[in-house]
C-alpha atoms as a PDB file:
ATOM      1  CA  UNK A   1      77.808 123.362 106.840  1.00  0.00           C
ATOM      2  CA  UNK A   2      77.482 127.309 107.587  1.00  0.00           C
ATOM      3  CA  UNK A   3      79.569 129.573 104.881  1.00  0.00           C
ATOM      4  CA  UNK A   4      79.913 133.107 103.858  1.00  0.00           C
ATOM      5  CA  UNK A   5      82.524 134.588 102.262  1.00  0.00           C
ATOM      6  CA  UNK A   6      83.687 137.455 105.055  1.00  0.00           C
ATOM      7  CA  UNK A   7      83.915 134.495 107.495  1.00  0.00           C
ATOM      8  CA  UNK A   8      82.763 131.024 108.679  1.00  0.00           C
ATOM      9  CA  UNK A   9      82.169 128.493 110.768  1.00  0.00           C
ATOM     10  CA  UNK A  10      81.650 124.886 109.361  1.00  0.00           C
ATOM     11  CA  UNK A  11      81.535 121.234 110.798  1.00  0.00           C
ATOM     12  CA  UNK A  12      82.343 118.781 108.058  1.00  0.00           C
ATOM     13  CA  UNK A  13      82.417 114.814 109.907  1.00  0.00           C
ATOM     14  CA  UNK A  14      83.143 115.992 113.198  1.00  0.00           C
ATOM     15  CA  UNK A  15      86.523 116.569 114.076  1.00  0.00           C
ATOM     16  CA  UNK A  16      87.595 116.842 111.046  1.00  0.00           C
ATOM     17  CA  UNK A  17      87.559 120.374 109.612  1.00  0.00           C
ATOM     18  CA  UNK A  18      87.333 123.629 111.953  1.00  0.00           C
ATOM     19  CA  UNK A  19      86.882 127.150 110.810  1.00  0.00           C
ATOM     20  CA  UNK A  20      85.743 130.133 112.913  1.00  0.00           C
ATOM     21  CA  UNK A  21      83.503 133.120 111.474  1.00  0.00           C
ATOM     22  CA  UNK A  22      84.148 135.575 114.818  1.00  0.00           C
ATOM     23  CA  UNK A  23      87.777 136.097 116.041  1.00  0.00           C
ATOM     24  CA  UNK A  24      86.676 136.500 119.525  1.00  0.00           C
ATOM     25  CA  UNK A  25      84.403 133.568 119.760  1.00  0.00           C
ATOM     26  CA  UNK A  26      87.272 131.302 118.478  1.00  0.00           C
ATOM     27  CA  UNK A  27      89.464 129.555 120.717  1.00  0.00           C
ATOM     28  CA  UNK A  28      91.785 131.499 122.820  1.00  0.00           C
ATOM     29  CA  UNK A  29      95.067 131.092 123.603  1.00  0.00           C
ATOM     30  CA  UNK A  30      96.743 134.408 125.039  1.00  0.00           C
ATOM     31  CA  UNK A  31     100.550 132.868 125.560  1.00  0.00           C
ATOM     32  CA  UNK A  32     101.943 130.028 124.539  1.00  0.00           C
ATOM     33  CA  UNK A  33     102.491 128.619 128.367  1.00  0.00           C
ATOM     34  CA  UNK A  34      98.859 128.279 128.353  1.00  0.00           C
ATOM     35  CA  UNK A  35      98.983 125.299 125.639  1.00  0.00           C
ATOM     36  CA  UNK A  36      99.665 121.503 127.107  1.00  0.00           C
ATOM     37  CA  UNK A  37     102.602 120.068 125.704  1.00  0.00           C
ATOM     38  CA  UNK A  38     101.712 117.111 126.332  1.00  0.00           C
ATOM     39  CA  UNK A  39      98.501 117.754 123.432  1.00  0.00           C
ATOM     40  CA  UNK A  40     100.351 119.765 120.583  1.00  0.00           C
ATOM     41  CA  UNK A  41     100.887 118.171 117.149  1.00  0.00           C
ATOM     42  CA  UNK A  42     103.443 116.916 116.654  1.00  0.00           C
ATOM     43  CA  UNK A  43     103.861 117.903 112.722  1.00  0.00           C
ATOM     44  CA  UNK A  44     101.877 121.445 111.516  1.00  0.00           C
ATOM     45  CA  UNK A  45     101.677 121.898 107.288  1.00  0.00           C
ATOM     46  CA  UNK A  46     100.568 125.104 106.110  1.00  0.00           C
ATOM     47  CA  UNK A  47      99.376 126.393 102.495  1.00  0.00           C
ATOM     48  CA  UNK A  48      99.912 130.139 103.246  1.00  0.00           C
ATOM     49  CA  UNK A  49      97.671 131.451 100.480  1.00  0.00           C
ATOM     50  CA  UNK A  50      96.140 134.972 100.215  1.00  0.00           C
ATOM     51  CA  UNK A  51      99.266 137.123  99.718  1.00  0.00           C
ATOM     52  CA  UNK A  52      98.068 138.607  96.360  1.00  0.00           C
ATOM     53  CA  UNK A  53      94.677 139.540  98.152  1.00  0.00           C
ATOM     54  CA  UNK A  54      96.551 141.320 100.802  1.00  0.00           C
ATOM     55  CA  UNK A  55      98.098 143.313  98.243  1.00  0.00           C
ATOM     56  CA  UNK A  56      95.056 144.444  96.107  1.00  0.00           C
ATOM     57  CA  UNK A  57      93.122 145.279  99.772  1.00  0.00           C
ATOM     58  CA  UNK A  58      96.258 147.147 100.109  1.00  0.00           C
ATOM     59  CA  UNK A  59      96.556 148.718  97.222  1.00  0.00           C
ATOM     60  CA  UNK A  60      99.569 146.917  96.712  1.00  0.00           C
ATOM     61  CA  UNK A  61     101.320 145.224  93.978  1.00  0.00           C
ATOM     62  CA  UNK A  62     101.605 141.731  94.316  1.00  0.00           C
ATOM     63  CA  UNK A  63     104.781 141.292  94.881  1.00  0.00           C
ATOM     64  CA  UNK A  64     104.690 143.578  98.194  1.00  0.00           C
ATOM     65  CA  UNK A  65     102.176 141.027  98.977  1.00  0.00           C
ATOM     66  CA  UNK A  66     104.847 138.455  99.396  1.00  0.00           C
ATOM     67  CA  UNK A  67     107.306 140.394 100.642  1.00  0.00           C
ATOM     68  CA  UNK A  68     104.792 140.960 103.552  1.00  0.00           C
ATOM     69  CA  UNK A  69     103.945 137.477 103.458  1.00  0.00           C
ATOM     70  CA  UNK A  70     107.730 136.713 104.742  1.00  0.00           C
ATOM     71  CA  UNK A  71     107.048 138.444 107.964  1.00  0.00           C
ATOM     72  CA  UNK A  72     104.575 136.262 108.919  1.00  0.00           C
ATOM     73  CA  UNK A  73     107.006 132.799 107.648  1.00  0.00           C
ATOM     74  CA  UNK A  74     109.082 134.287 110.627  1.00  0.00           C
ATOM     75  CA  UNK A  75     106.630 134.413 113.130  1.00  0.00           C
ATOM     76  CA  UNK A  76     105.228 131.185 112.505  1.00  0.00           C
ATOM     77  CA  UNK A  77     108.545 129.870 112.664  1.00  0.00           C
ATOM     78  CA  UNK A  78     109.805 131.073 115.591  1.00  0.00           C
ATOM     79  CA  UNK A  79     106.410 130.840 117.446  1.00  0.00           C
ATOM     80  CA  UNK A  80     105.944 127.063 116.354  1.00  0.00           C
ATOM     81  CA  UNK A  81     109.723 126.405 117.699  1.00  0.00           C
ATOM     82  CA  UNK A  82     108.720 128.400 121.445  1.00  0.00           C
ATOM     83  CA  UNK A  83     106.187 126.073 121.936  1.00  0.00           C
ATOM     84  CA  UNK A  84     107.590 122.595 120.576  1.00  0.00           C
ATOM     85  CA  UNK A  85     106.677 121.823 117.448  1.00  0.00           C
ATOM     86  CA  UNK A  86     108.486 119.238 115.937  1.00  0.00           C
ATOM     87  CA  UNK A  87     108.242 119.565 112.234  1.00  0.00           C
ATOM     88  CA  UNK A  88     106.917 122.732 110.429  1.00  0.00           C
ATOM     89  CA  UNK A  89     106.221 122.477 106.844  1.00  0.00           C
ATOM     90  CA  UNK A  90     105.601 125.152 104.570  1.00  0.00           C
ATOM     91  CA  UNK A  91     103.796 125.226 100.914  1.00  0.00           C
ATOM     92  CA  UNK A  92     105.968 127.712  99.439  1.00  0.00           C
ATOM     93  CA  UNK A  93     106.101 127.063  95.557  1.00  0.00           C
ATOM     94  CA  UNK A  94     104.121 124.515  93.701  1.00  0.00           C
ATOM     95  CA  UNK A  95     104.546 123.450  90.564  1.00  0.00           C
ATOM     96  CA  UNK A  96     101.302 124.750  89.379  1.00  0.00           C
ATOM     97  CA  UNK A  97     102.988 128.289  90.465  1.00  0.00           C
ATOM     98  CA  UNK A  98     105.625 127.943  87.447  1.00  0.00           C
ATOM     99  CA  UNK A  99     102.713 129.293  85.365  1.00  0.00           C
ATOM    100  CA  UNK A 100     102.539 132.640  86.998  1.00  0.00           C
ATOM    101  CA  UNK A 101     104.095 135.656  85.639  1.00  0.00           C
ATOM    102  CA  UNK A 102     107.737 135.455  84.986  1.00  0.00           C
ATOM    103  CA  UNK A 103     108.132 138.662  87.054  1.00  0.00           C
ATOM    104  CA  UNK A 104     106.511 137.403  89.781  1.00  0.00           C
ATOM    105  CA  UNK A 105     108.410 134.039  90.266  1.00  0.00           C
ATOM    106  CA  UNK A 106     111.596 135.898  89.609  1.00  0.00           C
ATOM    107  CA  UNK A 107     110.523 138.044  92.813  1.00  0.00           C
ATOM    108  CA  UNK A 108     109.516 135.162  94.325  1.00  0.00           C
ATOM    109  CA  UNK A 109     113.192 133.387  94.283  1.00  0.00           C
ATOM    110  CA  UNK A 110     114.762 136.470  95.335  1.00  0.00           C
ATOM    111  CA  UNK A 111     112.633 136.450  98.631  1.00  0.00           C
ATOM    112  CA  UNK A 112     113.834 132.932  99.449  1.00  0.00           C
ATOM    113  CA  UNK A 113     117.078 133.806  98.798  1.00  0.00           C
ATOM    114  CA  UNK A 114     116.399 137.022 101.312  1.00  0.00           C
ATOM    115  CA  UNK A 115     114.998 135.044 103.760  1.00  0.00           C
ATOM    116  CA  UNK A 116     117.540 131.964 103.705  1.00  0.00           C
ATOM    117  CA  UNK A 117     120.170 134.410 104.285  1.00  0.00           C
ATOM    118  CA  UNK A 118     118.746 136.675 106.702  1.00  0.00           C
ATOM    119  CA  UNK A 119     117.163 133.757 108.737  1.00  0.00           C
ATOM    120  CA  UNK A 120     120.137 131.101 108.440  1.00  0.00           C
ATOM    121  CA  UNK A 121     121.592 132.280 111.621  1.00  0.00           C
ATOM    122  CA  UNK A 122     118.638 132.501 113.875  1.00  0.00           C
ATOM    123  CA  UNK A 123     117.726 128.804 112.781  1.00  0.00           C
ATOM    124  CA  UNK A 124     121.248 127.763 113.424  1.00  0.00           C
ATOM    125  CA  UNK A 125     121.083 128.810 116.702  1.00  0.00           C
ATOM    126  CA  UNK A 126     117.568 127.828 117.560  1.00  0.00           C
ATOM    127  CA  UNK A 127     118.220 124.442 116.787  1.00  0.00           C
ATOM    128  CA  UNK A 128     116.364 124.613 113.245  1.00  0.00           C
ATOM    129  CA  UNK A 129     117.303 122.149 110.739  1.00  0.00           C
ATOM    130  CA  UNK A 130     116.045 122.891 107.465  1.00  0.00           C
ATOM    131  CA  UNK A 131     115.016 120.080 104.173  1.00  0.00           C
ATOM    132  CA  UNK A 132     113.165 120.521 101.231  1.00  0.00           C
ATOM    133  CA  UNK A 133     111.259 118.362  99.212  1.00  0.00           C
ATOM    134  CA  UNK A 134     109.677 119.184  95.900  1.00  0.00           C
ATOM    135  CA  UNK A 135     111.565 119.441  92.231  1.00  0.00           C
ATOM    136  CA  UNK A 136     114.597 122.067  93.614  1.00  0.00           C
ATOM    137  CA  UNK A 137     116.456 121.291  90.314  1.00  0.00           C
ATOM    138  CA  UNK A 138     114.082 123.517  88.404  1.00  0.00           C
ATOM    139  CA  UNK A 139     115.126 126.472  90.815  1.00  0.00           C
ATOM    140  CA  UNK A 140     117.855 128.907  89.659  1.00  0.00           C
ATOM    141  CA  UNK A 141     120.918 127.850  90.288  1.00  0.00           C
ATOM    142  CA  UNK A 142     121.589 130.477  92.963  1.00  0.00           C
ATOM    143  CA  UNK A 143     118.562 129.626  94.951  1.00  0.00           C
ATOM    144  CA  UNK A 144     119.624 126.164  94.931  1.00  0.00           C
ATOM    145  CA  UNK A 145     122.993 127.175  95.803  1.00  0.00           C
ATOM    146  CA  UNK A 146     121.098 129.083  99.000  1.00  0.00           C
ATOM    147  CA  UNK A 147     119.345 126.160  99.981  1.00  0.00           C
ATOM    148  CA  UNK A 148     122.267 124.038  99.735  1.00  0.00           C
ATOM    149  CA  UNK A 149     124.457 126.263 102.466  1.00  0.00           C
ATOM    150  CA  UNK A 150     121.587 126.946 104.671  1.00  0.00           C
ATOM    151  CA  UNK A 151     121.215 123.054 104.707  1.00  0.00           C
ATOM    152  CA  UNK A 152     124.515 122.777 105.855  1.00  0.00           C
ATOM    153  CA  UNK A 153     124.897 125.056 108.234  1.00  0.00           C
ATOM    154  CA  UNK A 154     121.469 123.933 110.107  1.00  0.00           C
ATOM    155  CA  UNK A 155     122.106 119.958 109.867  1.00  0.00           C
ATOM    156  CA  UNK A 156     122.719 119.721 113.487  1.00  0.00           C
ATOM    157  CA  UNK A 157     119.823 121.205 114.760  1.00  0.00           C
ATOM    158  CA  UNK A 158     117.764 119.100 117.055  1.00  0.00           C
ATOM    159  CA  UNK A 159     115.119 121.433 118.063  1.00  0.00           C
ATOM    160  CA  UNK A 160     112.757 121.106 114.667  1.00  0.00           C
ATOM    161  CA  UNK A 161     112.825 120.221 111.165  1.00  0.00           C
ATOM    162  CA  UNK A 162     111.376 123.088 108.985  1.00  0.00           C
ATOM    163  CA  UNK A 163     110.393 121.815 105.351  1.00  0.00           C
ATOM    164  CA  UNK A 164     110.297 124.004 102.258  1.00  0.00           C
ATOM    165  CA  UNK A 165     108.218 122.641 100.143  1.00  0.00           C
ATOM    166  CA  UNK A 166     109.316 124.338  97.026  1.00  0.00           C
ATOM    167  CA  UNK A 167     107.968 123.262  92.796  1.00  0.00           C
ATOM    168  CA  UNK A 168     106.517 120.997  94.843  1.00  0.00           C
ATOM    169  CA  UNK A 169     103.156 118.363  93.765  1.00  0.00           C
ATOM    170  CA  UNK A 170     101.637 115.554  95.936  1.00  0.00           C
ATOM    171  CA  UNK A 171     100.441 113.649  92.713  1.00  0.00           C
ATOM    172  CA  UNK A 172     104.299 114.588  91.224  1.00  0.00           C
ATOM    173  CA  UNK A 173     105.977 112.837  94.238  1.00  0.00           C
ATOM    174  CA  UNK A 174     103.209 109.819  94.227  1.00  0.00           C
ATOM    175  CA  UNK A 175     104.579 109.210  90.592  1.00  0.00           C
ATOM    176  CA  UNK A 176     108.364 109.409  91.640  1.00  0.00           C
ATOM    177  CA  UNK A 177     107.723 106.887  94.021  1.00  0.00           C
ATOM    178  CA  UNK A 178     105.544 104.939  91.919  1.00  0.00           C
ATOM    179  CA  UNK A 179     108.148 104.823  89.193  1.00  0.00           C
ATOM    180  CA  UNK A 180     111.165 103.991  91.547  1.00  0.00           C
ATOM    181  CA  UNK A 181     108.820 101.035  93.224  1.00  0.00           C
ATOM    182  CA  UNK A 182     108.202  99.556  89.612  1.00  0.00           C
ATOM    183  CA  UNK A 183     111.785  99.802  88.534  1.00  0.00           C
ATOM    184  CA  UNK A 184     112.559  97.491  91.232  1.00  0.00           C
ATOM    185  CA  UNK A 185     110.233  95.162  90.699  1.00  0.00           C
ATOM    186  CA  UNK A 186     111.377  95.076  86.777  1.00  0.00           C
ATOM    187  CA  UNK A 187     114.894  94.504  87.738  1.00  0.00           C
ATOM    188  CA  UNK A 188     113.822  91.827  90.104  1.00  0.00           C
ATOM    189  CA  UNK A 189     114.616  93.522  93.149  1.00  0.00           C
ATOM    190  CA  UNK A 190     111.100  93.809  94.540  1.00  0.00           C
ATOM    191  CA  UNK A 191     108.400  91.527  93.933  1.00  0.00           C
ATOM    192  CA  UNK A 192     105.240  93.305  93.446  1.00  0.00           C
ATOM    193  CA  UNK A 193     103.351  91.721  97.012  1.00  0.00           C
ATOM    194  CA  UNK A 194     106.580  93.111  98.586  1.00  0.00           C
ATOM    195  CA  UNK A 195     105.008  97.097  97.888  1.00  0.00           C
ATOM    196  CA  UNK A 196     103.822  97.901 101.373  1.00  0.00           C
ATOM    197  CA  UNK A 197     102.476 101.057 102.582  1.00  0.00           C
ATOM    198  CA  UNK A 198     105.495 101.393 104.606  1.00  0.00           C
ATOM    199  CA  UNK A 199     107.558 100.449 101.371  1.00  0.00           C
ATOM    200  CA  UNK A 200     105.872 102.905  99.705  1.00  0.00           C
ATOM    201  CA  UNK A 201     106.275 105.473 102.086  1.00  0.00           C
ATOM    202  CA  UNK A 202     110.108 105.075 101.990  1.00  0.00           C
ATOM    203  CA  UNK A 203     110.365 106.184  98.334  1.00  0.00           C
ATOM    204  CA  UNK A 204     108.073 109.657  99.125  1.00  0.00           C
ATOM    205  CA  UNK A 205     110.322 112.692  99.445  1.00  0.00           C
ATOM    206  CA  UNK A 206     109.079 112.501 103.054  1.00  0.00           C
ATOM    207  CA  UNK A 207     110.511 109.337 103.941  1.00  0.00           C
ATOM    208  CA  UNK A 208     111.292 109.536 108.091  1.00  0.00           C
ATOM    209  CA  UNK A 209     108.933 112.920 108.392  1.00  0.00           C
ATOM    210  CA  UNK A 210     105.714 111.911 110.620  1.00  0.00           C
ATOM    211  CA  UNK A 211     102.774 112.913 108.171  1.00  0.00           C
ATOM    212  CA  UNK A 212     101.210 116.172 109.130  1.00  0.00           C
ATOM    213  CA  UNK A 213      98.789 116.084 112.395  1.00  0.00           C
ATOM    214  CA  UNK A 214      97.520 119.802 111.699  1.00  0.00           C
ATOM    215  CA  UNK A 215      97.066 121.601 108.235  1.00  0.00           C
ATOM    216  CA  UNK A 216      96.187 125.313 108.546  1.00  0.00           C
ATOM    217  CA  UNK A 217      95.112 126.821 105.352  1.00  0.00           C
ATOM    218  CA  UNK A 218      94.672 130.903 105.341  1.00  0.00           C
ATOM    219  CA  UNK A 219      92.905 133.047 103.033  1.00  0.00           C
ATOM    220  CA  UNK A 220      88.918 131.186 102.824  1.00  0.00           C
ATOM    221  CA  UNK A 221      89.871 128.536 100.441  1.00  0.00           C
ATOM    222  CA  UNK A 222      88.892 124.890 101.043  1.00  0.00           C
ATOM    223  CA  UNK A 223      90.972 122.770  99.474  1.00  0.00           C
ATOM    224  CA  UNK A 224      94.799 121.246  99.833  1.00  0.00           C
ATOM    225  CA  UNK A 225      95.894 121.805  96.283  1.00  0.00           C
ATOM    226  CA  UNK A 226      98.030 119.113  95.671  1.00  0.00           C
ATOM    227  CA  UNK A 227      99.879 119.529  98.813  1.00  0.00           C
ATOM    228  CA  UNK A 228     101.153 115.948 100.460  1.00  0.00           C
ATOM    229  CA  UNK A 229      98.582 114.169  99.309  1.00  0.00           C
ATOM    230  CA  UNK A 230      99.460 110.858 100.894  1.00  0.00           C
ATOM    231  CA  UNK A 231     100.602 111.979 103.777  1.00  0.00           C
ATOM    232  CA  UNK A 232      97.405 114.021 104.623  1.00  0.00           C
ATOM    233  CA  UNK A 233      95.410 110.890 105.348  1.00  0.00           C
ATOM    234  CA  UNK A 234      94.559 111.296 108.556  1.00  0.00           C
ATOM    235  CA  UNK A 235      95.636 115.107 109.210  1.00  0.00           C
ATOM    236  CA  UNK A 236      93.055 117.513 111.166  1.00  0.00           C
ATOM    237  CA  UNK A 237      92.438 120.643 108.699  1.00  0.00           C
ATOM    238  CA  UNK A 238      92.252 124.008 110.095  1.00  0.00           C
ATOM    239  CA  UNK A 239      90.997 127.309 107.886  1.00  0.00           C
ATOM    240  CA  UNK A 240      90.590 130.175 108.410  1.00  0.00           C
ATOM    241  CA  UNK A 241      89.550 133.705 106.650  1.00  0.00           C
ATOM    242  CA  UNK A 242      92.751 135.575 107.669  1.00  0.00           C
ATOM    243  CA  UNK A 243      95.014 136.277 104.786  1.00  0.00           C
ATOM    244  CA  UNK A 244      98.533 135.154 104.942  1.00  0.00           C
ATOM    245  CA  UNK A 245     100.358 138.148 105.890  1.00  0.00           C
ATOM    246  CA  UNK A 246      98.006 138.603 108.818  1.00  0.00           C
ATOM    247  CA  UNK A 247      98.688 135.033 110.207  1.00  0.00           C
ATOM    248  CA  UNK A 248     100.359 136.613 113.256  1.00  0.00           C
ATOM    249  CA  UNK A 249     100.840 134.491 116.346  1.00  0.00           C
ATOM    250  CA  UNK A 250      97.578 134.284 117.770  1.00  0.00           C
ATOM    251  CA  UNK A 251      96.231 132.896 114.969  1.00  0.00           C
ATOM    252  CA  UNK A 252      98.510 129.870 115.062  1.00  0.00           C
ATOM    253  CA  UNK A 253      97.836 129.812 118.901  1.00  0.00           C
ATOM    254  CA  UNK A 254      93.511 129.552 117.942  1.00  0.00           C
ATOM    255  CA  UNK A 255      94.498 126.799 115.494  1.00  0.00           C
ATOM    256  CA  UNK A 256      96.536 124.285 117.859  1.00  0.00           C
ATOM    257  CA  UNK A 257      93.608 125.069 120.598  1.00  0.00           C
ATOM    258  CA  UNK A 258      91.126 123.675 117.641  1.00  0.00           C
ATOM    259  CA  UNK A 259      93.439 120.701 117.012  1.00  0.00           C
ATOM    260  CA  UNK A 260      93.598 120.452 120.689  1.00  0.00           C
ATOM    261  CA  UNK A 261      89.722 120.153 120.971  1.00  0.00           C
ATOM    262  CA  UNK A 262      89.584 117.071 118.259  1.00  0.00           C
ATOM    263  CA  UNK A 263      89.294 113.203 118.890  1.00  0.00           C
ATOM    264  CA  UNK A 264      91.450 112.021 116.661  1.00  0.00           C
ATOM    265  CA  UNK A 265      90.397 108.075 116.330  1.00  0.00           C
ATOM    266  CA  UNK A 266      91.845 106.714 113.174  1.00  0.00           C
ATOM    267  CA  UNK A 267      88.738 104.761 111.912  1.00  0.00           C
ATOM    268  CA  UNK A 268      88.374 103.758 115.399  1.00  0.00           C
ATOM    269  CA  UNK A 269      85.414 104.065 117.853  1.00  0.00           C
ATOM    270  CA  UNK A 270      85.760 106.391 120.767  1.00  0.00           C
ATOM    271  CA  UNK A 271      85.597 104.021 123.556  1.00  0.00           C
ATOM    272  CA  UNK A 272      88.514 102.001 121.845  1.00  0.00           C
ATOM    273  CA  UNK A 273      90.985 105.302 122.285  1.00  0.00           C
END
């Protein structure tokens, strides 16, 4: 592994993890005609993380760190539904975020609400349907209200499925399922051999969403933090340096030309693929 903190460029099990310390060494894709169809993945998560930093380089307050942060949720968006991209989902409030300063999450549910109604159109009409998963109870009532008509008024689009993930925990919805699987089997409605991993997959809030073929994670951090843990099994990781609101569209483009470049075997050899 090669690190530094300004940038990087590791190799951890081959194929596996991808970072990039130069910009213009990286992959390069210049449109997004130039990517094969035929190779894109099919499902991209992303933990957009750095907004804060953004703000203090700025000399910003945080919260004009997220607002700046949005712009970027639209370009990814719209640039991941240009090319194809099937599902897009987006790590926008954990639960572990619930501990941050009152102000701050209050800003933060006013931005959703912003976005969900300035966006709710465009998705409509590019063929955007839009689901959630995560604890959306615990939001305020007028957020959930948001999410509720934007829901509705995107159901019928065919084009891709963009996922809020919002108070949102992978080890949270591995419990919910747990607990729902051993309910059944204590009313005698499962028996306990009957828990498969497809079984179990139907009782994640992602039941019918293909896991994730491409996590990009912005900002220099390595880790998932407790984003779809079981679904993330087999997904190719991506990170990069580049703080959140400077993921711009060429930075998506280097990341699918890195997933592009893997061999994805799923524990088997390469001259079995």
């Amino acid at each position: 592994m090669k690190e530094s903190r300004q940038g990087w460029e590791i190799a951890i099990t081959p194929g596996m993890c991808y970072g990039q310390k130069k910009r213009k060494t990286s992959p390069t894709v210049s449109d997004f005609n130039g990517i094969d169809r035929e190779n894109l993945p099919r499902h991209i998560a992303v933990i957009m993380d750095g907004n804060g930093r953004w703000a203090k380089k700025h000399a910003l307050g945080r919260i004009a760190g997220h607002r700046k942060g949005a712009e970027a949720v639209r370009t990814t968006v719209r640039t991941c539904r240009e090319i194809g991209i099937q599902y897009l989902t987006l790590y926008a409030f954990s639960v572990e975020n619930w501990m941050r300063p009152a102000r701050e999450v209050s800003a933060l549910m006013d931005l959703l609400i912003d976005y969900l109604q300035s966006e709710a159109r465009e998705l409509r009409e590019r063929g955007i349907r839009l689901q959630t998963i995560g604890n959306t109870a615990a939001l305020r009532e007028p957020v959930q209200r948001f999410l509720r008509e934007t829901m509705e008024e995107t159901k019928e689009g065919r084009d891709m499925v963009l996922i809020l993930a919002l108070s949102y925990g992978g080890r949270d919805e591995i419990l919910q399922a747990a607990r729902a699987l051993a309910a059944k089997c204590s009313a005698g409605l499962l028996p306990p051999e009957g828990i498969s991993k497809e079984v179990f997959e139907e009782h994640l809030q992602t039941a019918g969403v293909p896991d994730p073929d491409l996590l990009i994670r912005t900002s220099g951090e390595f880790r998932i933090s407790n984003f779809l843990l079981w679904q993330m099994a087999y997904t190719e990781f991506f990170f990069t340096d580049v703080l959140w609101p400077d993921f711009d569209r060429a930075e998506l483009l280097r990341a699918i030309a890195a997933y592009r470049q893997r061999e994805r075997r799923f524990g088997l050899t390469s001259e079995q693929l």
